[in-house]
N, C-alpha and C. Protein backbone atom coordinates (compact mmCIF):
# COMPACT_ATOMS: atom_id res chain seq x y z
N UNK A 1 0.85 -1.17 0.00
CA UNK A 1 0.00 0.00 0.00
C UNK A 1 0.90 1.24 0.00
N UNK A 2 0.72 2.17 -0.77
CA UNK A 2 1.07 3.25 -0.81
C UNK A 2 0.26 4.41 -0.79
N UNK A 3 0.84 5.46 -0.15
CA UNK A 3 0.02 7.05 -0.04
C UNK A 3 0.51 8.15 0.04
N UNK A 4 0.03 9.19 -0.28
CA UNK A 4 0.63 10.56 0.22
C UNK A 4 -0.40 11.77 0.59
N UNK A 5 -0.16 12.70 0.71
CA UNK A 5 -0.93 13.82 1.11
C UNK A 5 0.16 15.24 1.14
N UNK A 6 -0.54 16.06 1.74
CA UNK A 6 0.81 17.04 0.90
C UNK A 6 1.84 17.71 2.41
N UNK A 7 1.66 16.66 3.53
CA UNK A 7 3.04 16.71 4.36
C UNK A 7 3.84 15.26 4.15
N UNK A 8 3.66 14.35 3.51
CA UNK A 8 3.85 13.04 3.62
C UNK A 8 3.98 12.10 2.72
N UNK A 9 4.36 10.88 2.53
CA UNK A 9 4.05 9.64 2.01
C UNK A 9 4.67 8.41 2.92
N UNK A 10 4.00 7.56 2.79
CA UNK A 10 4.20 6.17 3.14
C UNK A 10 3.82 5.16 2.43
N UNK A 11 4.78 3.88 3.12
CA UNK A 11 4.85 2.85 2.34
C UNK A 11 4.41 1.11 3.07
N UNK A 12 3.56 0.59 2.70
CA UNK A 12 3.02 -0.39 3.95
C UNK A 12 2.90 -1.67 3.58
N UNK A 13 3.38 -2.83 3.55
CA UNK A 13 3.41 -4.25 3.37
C UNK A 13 2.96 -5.18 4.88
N UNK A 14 2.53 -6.48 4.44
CA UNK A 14 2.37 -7.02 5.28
C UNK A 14 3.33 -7.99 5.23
N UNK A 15 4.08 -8.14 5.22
CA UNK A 15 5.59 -9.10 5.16
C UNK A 15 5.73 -9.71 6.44
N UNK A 16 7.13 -10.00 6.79
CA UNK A 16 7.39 -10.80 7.68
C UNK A 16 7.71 -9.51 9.14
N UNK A 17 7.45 -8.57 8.77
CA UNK A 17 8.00 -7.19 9.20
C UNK A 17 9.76 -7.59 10.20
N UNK A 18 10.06 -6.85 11.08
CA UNK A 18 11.43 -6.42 11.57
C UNK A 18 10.52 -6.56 13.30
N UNK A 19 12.12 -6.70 13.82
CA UNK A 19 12.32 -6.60 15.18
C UNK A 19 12.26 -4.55 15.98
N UNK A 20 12.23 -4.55 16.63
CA UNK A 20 12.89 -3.29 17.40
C UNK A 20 14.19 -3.04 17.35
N UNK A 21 14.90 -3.99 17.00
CA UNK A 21 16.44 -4.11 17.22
C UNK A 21 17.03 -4.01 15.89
N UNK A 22 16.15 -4.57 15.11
CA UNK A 22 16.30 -4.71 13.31
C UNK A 22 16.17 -2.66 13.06
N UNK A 23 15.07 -2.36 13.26
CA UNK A 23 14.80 -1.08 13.38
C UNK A 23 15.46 -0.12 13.41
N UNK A 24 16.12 -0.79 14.55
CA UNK A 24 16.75 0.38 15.35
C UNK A 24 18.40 0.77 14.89
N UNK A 25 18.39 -0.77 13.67
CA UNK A 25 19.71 -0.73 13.51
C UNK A 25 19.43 -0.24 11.65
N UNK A 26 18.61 -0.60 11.19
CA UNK A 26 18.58 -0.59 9.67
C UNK A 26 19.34 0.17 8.85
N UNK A 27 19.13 1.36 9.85
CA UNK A 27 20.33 2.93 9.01
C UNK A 27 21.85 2.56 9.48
N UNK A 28 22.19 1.86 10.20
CA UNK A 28 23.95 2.00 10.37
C UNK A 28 24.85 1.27 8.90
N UNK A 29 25.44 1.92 8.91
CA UNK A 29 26.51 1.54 7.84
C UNK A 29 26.80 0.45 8.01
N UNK A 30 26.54 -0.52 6.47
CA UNK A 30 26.99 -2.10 6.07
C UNK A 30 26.08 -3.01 7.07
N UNK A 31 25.13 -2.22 7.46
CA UNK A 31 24.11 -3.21 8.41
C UNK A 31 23.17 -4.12 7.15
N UNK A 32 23.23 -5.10 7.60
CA UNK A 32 22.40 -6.27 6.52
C UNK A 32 21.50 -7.25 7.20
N UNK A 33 20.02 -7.17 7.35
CA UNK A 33 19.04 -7.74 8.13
C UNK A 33 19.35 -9.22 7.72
N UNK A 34 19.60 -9.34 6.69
CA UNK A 34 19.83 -11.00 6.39
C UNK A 34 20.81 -11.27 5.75
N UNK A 35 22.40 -11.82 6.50
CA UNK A 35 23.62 -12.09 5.99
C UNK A 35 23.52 -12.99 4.61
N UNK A 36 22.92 -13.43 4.40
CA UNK A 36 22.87 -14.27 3.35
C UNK A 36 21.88 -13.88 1.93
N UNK A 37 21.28 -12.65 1.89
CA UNK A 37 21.24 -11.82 0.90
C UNK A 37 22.12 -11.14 0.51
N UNK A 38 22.10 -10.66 -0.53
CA UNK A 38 23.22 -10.33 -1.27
C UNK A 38 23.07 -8.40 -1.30
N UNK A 39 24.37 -7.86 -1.31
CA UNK A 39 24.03 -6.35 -1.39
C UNK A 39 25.11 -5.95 -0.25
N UNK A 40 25.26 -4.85 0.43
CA UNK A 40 26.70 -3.86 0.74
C UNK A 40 26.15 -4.10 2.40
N UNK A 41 24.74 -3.46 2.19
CA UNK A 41 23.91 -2.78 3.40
C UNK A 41 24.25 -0.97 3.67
N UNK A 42 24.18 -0.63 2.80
CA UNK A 42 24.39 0.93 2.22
C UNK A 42 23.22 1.47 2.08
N UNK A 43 21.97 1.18 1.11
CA UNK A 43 21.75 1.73 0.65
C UNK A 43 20.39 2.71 1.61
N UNK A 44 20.40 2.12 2.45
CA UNK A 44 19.34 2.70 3.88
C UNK A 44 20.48 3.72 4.73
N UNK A 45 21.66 3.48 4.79
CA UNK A 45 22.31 3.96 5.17
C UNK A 45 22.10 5.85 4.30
N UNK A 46 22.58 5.53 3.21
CA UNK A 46 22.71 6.66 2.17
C UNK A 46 21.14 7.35 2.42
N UNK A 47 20.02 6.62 2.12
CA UNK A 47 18.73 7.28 1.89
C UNK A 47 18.59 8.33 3.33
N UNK A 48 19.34 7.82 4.59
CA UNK A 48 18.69 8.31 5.66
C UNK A 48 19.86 9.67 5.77
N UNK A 49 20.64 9.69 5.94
CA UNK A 49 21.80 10.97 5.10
C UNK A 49 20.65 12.04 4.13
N UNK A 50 20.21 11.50 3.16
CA UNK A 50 20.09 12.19 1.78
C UNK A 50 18.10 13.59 3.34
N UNK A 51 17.25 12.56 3.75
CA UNK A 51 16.79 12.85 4.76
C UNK A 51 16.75 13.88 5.40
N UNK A 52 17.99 13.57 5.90
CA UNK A 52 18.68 14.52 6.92
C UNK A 52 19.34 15.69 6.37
N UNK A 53 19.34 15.51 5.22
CA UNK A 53 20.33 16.56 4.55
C UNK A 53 18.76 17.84 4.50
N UNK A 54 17.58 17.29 3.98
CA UNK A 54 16.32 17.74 3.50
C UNK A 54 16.19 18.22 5.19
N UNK A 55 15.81 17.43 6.01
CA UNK A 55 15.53 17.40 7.01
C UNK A 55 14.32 17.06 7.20
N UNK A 56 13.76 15.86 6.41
CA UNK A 56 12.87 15.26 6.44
C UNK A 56 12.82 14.45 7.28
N UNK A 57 11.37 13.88 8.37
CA UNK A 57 11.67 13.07 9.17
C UNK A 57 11.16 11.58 8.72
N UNK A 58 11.80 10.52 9.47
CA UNK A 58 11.24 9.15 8.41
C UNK A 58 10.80 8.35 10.03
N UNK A 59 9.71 7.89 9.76
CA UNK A 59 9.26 6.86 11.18
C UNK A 59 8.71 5.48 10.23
N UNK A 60 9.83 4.57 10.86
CA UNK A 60 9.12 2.89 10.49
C UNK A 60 8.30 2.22 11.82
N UNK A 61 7.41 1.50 11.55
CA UNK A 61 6.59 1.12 12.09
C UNK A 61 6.49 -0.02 11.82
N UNK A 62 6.67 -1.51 12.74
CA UNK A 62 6.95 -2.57 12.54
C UNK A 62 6.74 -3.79 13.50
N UNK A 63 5.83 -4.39 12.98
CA UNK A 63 5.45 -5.43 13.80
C UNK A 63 5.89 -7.27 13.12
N UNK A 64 6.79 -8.07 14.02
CA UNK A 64 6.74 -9.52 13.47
C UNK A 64 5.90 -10.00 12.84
N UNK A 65 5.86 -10.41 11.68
CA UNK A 65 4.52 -11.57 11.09
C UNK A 65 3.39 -10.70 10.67
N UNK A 66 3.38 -9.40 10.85
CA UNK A 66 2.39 -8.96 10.26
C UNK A 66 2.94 -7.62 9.45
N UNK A 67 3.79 -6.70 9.51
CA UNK A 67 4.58 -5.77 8.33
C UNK A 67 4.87 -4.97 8.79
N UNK A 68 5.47 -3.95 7.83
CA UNK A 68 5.84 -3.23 8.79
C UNK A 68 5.17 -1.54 7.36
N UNK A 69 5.54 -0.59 8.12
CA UNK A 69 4.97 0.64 7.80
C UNK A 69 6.09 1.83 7.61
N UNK A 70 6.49 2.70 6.67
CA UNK A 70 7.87 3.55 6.44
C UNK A 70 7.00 4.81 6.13
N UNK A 71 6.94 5.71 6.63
CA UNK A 71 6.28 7.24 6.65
C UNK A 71 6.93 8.09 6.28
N UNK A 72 7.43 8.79 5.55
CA UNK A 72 8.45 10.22 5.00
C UNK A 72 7.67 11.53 4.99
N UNK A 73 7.77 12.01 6.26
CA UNK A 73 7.29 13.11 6.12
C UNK A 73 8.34 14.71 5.76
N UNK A 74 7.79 15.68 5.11
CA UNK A 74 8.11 16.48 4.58
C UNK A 74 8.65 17.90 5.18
N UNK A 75 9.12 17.98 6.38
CA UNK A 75 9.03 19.02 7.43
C UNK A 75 9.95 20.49 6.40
């Protein structure tokens, strides 16, 4: 599911969603939720920089087994 409005957009799946700890770590540099996918673990890193540069704020929202929720709001 996707949406926006004109402070915002978000992005919403029902997947396997993330931990608190997964969360909390997603933006650190070369962080990779699953060692055995393939990729740097950059590229969350970079997006949350690019963010901050705007000074946009980003809130994930995330529950086990049922998904999780990514909000970009526009400040």
């Amino acid at each position: 599911v996707v949406g926006c409005n004109e402070k915002s957009f978000w992005v919403e799946d029902n997947g396997e969603g993330m931990t608190q700890w997964q969360v909390d770590k997603m933006y650190d540099k070369f962080y990779k939720g699953n060692s055995n996918k393939e990729g740097f673990g950059i590229w969350l890193f970079l997006v949350k920089r690019v963010l901050d540069l705007y000074k946009w704020k980003i809130q994930v929202v995330s529950e086990r087994q049922k998904g999780t929720k990514v909000i970009i709001e526009f400040v």
